[in-house]
N, C-alpha and C. Protein backbone atom coordinates (compact mmCIF):
# COMPACT_ATOMS: atom_id res chain seq x y z
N UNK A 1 -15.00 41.69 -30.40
CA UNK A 1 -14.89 40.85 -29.22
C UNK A 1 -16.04 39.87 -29.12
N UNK A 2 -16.01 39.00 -28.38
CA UNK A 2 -17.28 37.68 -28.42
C UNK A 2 -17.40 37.63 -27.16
N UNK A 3 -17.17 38.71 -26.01
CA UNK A 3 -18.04 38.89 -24.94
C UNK A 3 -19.11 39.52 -25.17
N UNK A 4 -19.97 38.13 -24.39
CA UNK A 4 -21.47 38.34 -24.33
C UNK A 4 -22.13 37.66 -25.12
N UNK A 5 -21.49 37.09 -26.31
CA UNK A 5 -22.38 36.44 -27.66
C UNK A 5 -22.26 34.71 -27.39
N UNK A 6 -23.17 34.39 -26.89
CA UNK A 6 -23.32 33.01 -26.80
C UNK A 6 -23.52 32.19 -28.29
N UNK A 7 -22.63 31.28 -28.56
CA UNK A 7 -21.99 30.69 -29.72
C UNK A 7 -23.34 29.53 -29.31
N UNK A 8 -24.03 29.55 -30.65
CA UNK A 8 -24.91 28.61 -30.88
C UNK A 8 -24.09 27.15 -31.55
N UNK A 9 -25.12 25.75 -31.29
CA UNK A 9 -24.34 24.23 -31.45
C UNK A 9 -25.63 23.95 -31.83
N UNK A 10 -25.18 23.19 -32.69
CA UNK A 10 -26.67 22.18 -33.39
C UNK A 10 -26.32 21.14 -32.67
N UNK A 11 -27.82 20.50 -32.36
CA UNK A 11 -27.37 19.34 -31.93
C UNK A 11 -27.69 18.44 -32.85
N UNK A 12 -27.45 17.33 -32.48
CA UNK A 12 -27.44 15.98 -32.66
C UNK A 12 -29.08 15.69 -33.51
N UNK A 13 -29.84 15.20 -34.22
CA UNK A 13 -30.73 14.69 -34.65
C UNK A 13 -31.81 13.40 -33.71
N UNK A 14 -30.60 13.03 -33.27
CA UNK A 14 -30.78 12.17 -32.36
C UNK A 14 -30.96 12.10 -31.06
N UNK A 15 -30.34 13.24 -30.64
CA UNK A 15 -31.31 13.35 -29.09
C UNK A 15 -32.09 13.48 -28.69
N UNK A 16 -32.38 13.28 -27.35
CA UNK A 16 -33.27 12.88 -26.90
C UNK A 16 -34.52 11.95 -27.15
N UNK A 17 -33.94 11.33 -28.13
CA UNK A 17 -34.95 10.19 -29.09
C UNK A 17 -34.48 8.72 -28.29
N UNK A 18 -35.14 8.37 -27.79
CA UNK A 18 -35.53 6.63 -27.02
C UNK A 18 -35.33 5.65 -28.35
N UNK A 19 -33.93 4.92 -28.27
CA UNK A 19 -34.09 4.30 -29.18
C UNK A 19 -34.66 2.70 -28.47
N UNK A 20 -35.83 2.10 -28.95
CA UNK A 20 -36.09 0.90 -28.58
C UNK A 20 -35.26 0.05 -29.17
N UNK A 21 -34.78 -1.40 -28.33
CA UNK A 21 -34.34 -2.33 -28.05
C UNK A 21 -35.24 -3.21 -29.20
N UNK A 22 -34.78 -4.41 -29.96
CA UNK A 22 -35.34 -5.26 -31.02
C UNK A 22 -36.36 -6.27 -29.55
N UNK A 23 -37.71 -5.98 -29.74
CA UNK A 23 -38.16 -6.85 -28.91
C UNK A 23 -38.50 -8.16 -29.41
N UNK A 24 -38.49 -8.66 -28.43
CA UNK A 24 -38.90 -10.37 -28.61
C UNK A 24 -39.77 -11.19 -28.01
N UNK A 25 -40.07 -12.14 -28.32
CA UNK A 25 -41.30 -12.86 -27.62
C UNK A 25 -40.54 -13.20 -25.95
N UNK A 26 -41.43 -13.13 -25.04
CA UNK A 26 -40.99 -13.67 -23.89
C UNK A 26 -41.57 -14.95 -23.54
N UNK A 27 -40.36 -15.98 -23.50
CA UNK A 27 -40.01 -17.51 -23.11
C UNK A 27 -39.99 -17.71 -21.39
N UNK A 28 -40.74 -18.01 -21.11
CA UNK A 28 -40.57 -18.19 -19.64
C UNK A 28 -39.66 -19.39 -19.53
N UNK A 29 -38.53 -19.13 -18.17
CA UNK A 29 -37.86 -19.97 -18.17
C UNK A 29 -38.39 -21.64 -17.17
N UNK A 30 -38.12 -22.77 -17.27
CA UNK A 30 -38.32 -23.56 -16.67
C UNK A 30 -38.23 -23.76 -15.25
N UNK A 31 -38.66 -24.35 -14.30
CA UNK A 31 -39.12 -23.86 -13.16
C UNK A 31 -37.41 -24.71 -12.50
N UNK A 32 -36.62 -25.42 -13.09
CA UNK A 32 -35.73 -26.10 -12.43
C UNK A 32 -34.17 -25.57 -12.93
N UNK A 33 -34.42 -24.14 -13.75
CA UNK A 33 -33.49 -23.59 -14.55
C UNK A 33 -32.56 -22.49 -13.20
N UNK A 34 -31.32 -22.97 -13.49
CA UNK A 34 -30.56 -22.09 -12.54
C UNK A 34 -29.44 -21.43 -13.28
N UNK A 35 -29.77 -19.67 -13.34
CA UNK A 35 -28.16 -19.69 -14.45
C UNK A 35 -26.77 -19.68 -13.98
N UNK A 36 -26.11 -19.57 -14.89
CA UNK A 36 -24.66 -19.96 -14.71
C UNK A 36 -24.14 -18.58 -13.76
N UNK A 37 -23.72 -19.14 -12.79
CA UNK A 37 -22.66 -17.58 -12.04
C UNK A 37 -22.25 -16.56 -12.64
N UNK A 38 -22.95 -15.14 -12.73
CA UNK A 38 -22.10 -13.99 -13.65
C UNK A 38 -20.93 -14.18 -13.35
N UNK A 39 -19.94 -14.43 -11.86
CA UNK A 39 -19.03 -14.86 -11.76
C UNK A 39 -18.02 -15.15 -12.50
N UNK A 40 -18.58 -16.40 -13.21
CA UNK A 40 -17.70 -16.70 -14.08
C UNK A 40 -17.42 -16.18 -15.25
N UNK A 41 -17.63 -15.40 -15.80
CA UNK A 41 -17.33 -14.52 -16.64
C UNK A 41 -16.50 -13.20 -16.19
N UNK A 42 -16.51 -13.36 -15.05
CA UNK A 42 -15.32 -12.86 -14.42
C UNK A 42 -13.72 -13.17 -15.16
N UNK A 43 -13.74 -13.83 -15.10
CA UNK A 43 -12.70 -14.81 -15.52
C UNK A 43 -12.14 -14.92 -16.81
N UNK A 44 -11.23 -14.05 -17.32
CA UNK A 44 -10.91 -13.58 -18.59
C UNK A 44 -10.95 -14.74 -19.84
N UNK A 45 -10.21 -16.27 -19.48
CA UNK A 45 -10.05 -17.02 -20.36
C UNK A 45 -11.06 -17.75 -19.97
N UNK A 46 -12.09 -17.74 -19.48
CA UNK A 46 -13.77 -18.61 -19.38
C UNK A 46 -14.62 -17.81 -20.15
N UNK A 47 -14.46 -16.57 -19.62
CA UNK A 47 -15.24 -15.32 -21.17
C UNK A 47 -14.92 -15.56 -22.78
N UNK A 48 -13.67 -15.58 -22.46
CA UNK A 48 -13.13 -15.60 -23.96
C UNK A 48 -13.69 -17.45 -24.60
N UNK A 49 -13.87 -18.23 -23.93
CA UNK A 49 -14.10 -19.08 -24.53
C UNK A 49 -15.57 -19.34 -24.25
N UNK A 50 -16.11 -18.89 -23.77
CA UNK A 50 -17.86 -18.76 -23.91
C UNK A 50 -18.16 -17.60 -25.19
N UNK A 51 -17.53 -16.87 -25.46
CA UNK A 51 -18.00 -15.60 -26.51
C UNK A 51 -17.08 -15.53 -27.62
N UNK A 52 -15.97 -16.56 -27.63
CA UNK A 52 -15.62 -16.42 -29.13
C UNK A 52 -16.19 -17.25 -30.21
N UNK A 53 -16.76 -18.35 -29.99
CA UNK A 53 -17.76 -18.81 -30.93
C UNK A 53 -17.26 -19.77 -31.96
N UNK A 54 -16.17 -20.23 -31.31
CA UNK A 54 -15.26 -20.39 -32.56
C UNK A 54 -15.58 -22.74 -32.36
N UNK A 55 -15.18 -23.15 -32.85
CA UNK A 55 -15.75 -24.60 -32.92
C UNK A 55 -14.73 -24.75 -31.76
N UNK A 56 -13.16 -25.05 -31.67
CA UNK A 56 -12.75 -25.20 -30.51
C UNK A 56 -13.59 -24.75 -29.25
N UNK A 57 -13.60 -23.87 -29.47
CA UNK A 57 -14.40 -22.99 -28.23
C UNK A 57 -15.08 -23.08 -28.00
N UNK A 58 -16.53 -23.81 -28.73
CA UNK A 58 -17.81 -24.77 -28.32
C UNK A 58 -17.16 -26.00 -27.86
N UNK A 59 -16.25 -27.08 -28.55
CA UNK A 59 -15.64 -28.23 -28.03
C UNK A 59 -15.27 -28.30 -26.36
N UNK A 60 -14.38 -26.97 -26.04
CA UNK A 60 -14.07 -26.62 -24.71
C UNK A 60 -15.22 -26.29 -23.58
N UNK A 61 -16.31 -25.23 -24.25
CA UNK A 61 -17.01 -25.19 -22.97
C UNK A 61 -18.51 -26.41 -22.72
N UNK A 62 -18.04 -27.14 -23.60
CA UNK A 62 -19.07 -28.42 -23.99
C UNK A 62 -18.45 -29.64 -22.77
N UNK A 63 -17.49 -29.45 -22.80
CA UNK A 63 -16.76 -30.06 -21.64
C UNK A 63 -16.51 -30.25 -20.55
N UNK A 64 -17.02 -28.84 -19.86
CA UNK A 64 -17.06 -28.43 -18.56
C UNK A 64 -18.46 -28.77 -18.13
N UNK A 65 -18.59 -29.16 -16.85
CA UNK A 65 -19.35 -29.42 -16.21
C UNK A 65 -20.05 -28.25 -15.16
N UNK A 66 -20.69 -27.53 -15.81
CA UNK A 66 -21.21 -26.07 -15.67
C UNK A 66 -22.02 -25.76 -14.07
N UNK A 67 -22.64 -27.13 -13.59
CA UNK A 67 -23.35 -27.77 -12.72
C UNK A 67 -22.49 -27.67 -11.58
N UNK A 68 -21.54 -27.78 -11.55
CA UNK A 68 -20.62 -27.88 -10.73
C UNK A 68 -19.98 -26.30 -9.57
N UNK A 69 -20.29 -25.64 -10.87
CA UNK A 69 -20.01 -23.74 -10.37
C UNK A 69 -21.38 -23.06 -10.10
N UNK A 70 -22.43 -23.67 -9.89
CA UNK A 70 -23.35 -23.54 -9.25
C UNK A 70 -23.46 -24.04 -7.79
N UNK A 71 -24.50 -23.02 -7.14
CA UNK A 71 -24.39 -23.56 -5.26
C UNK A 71 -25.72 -22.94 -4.97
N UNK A 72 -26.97 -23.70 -4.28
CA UNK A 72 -28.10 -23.14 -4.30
C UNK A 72 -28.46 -22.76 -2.28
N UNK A 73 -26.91 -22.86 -2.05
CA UNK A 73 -27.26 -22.03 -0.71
C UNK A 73 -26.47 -20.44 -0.95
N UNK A 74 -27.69 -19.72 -0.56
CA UNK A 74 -27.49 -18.46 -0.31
C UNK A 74 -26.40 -17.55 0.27
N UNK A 75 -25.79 -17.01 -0.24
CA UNK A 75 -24.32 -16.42 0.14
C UNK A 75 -23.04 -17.16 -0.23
N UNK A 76 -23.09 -17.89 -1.16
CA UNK A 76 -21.89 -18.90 -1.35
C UNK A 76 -22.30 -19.11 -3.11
N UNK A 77 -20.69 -18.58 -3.38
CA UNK A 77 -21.02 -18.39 -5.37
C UNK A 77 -19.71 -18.81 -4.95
N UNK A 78 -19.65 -19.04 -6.28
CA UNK A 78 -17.93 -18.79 -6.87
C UNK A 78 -17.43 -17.91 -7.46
N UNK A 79 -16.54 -17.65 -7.54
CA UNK A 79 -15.32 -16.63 -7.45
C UNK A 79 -14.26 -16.86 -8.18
N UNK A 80 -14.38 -15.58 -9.44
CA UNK A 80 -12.90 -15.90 -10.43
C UNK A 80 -11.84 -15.76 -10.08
N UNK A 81 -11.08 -15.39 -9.18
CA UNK A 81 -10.07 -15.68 -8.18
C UNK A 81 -9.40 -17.22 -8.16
N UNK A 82 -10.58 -17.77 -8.51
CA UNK A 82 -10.58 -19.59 -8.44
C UNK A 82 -10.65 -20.35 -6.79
N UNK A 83 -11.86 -19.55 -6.19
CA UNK A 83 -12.45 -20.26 -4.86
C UNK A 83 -13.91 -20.15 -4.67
N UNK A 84 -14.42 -20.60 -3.48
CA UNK A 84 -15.85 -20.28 -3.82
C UNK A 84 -16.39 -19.40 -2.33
N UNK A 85 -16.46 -18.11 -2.53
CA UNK A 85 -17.01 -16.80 -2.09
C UNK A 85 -18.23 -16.82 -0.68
N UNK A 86 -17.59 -16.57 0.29
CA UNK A 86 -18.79 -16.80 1.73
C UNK A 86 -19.30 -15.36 2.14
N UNK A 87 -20.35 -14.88 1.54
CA UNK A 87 -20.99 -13.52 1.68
C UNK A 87 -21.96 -13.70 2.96
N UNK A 88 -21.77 -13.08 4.33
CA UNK A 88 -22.35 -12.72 5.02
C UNK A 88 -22.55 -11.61 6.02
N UNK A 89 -23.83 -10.83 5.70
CA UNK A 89 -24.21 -9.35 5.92
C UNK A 89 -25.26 -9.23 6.91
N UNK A 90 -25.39 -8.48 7.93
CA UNK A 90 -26.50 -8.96 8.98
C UNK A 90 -26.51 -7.48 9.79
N UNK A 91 -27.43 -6.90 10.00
CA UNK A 91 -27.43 -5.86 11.12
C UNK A 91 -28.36 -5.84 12.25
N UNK A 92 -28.50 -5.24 13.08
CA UNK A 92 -29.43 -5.31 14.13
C UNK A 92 -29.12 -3.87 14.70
N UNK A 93 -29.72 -3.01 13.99
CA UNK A 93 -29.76 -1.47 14.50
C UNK A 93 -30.03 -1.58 15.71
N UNK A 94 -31.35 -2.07 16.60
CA UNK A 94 -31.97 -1.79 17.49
C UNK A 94 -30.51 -2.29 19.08
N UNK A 95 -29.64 -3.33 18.44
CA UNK A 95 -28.78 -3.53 19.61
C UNK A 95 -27.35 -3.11 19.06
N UNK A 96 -27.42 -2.48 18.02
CA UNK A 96 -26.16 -1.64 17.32
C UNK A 96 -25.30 -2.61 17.22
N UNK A 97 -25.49 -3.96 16.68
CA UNK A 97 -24.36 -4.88 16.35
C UNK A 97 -24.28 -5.52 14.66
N UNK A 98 -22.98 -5.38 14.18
CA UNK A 98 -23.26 -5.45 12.93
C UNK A 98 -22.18 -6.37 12.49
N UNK A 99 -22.40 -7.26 11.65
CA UNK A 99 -21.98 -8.18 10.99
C UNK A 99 -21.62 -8.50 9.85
N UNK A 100 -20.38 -8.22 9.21
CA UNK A 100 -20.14 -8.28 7.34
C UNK A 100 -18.61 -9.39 7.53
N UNK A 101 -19.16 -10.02 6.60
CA UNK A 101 -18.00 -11.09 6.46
C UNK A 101 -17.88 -11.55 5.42
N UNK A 102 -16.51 -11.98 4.48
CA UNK A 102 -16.37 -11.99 3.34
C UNK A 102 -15.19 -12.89 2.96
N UNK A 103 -15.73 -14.04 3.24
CA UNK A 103 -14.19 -14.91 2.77
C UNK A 103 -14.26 -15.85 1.22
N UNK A 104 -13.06 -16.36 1.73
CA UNK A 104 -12.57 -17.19 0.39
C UNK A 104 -12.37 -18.44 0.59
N UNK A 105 -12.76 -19.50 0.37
CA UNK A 105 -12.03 -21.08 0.28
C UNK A 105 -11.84 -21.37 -1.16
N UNK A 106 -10.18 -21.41 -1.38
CA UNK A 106 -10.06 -21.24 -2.70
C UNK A 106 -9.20 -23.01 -2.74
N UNK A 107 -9.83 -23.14 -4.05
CA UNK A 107 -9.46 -24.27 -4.81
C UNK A 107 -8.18 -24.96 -4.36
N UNK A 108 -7.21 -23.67 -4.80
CA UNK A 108 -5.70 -24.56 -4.92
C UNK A 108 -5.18 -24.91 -3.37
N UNK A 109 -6.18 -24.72 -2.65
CA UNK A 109 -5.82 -25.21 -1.21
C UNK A 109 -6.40 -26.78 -0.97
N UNK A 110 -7.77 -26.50 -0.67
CA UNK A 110 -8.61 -27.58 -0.71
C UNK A 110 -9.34 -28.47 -1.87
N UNK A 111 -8.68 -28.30 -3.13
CA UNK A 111 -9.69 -28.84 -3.66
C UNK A 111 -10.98 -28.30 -4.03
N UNK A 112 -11.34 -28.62 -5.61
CA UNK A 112 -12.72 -27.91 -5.71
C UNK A 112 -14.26 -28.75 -4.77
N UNK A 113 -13.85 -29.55 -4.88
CA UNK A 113 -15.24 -30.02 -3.89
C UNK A 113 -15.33 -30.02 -2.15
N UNK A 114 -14.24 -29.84 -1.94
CA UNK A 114 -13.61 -29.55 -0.07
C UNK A 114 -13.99 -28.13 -0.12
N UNK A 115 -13.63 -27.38 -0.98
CA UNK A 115 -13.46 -26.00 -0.37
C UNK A 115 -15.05 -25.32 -0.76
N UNK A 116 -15.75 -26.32 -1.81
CA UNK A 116 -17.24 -25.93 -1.92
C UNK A 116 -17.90 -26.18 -0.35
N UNK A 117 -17.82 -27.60 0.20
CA UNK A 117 -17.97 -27.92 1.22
C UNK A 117 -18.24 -27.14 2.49
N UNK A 118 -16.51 -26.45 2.58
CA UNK A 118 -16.33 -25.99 3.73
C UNK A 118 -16.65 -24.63 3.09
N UNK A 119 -17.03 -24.05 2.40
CA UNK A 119 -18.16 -22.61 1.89
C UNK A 119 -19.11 -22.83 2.67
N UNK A 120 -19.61 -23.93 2.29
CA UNK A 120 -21.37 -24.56 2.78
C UNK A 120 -21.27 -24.21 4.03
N UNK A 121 -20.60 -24.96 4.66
CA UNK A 121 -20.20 -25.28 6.15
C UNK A 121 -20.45 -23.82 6.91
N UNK A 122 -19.29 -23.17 6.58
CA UNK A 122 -18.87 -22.05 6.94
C UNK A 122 -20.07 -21.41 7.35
N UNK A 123 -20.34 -20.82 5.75
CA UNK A 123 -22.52 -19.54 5.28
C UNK A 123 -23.44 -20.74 6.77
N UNK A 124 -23.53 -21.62 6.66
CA UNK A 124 -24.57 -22.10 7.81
C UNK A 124 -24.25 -22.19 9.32
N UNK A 125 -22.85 -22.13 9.50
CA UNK A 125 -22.39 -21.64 10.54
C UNK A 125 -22.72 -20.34 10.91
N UNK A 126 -22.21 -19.42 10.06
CA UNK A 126 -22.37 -18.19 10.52
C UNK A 126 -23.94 -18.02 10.89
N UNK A 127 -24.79 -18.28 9.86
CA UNK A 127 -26.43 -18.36 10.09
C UNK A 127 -26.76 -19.14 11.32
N UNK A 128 -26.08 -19.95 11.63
CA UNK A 128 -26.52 -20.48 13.12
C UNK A 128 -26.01 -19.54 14.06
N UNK A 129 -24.63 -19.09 14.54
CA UNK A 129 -24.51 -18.40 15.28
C UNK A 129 -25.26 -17.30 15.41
N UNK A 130 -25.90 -16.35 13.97
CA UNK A 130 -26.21 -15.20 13.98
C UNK A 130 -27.69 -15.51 15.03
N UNK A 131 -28.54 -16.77 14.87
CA UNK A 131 -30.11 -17.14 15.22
C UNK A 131 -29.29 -16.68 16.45
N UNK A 132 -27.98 -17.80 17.17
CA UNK A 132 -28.11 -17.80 18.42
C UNK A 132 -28.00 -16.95 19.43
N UNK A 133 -27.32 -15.85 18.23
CA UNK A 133 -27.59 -14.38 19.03
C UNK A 133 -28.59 -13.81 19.47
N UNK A 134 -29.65 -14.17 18.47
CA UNK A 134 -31.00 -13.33 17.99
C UNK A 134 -31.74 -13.93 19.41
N UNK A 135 -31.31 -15.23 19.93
CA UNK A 135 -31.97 -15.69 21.28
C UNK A 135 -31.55 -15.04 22.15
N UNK A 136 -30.28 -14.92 22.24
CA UNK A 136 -29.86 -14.61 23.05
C UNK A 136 -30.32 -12.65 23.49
N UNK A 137 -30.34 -11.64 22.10
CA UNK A 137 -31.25 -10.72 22.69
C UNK A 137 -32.33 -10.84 23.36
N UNK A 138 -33.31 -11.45 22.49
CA UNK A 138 -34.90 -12.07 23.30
C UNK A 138 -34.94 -12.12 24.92
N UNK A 139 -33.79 -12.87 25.09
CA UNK A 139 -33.93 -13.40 26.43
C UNK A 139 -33.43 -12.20 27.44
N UNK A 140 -32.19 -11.21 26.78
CA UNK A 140 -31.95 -10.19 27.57
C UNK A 140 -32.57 -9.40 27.79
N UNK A 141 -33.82 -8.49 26.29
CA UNK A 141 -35.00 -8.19 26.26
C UNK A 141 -36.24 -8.24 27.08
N UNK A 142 -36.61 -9.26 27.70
CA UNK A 142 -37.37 -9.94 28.18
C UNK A 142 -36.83 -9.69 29.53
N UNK A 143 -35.85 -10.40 30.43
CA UNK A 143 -35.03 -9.69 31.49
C UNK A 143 -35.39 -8.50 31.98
N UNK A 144 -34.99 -7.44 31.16
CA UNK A 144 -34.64 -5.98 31.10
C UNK A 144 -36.16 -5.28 31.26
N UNK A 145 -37.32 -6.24 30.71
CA UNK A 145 -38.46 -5.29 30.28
C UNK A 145 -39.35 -5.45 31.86
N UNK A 146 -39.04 -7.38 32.05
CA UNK A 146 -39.36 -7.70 33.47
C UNK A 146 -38.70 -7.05 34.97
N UNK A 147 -37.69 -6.24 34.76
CA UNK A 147 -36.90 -6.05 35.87
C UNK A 147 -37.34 -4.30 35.33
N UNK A 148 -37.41 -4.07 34.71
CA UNK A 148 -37.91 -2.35 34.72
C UNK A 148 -39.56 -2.34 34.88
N UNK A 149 -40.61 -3.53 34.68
CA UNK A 149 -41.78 -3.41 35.61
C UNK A 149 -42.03 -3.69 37.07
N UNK A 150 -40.80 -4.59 37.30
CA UNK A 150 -40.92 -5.28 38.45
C UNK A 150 -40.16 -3.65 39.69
N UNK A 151 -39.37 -2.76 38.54
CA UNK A 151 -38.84 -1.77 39.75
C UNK A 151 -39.96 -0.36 39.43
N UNK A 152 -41.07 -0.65 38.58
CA UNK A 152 -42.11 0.61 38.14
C UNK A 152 -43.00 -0.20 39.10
N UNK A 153 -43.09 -0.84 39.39
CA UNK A 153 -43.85 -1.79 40.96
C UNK A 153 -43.68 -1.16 42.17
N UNK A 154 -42.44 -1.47 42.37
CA UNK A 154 -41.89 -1.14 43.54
C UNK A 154 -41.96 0.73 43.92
N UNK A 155 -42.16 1.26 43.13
CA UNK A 155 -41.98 2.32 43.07
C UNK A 155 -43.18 3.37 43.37
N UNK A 156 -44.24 2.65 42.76
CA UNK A 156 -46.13 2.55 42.84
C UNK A 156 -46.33 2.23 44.71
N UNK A 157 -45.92 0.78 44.88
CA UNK A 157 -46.28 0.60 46.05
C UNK A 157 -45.40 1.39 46.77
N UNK A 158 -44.12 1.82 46.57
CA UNK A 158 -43.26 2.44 47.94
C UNK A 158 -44.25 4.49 48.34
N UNK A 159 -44.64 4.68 47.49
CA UNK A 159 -45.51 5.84 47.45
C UNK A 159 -46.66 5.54 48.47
């Protein structure tokens, strides 16, 4: 019987051995360098023609205007879906109000430069409303802190 006899395994030669990575000199990049959207590699036939290597396939992505699927306001990429992506995330534990929003202005509606636009539009909208909230606590704050000394007053002198 082979109850009880723990069956010994060789391992591997190789474990637990760190294999290092081929290192290389580090190139600092240029101070005006923005990379291309992982995004887009989202995108099955934009992958395939960035990584097949093939001369067509340099001809094609030599073509595209790469500049274009870039956006240097914050929360607004593009999106292999084929629109360009309005990420906005915001919390405020202290007044338990929370904010996640996640849309799309996609191309085949508006146009690629309308619907970049109204991305823009949109992400700075929301960032304005969110400030005008943020006043708008302050001021209730402030209220609340004045009207609970003004009744720790009243309360001193009514004694």
């Amino acid at each position: 019987r082979a109850f009880g006899i723990r069956r010994v395994k060789q391992r591997r030669r190789t474990r637990g051995r760190i294999i290092q990575l081929k290192q290389t000199h580090y190139e600092p990049k240029p101070d005006d360098y923005l990379p291309l959207p992982m995004s887009l590699l989202g995108s099955g036939p934009i992958r395939r023609v960035l990584t097949a290597g093939t001369v067509e396939g340099n001809q094609l992505a030599g073509a595209v205007s790469w500049d274009r699927y870039k956006c240097d306001v914050r929360g607004v990429r593009w999106h292999p879906v084929g629109g360009w992506r309005v990420q906005f995330d915001k919390r405020d534990y202290e007044h338990n109000f929370f904010v996640k929003c996640s849309c799309y202005f996609r191309v085949q509606l508006y146009g690629f430069d309308r619907s970049k636009e109204l991305a823009i539009q949109y992400r700075q909208r929301l960032e304005a409303e969110w400030e005008e909230q943020h006043q708008i606590w302050v001021r209730l704050d402030a209220e609340r802190e004045a009207s609970r000394l003004r009744r720790k007053e009243e309360k001193v002198l009514a004694r």
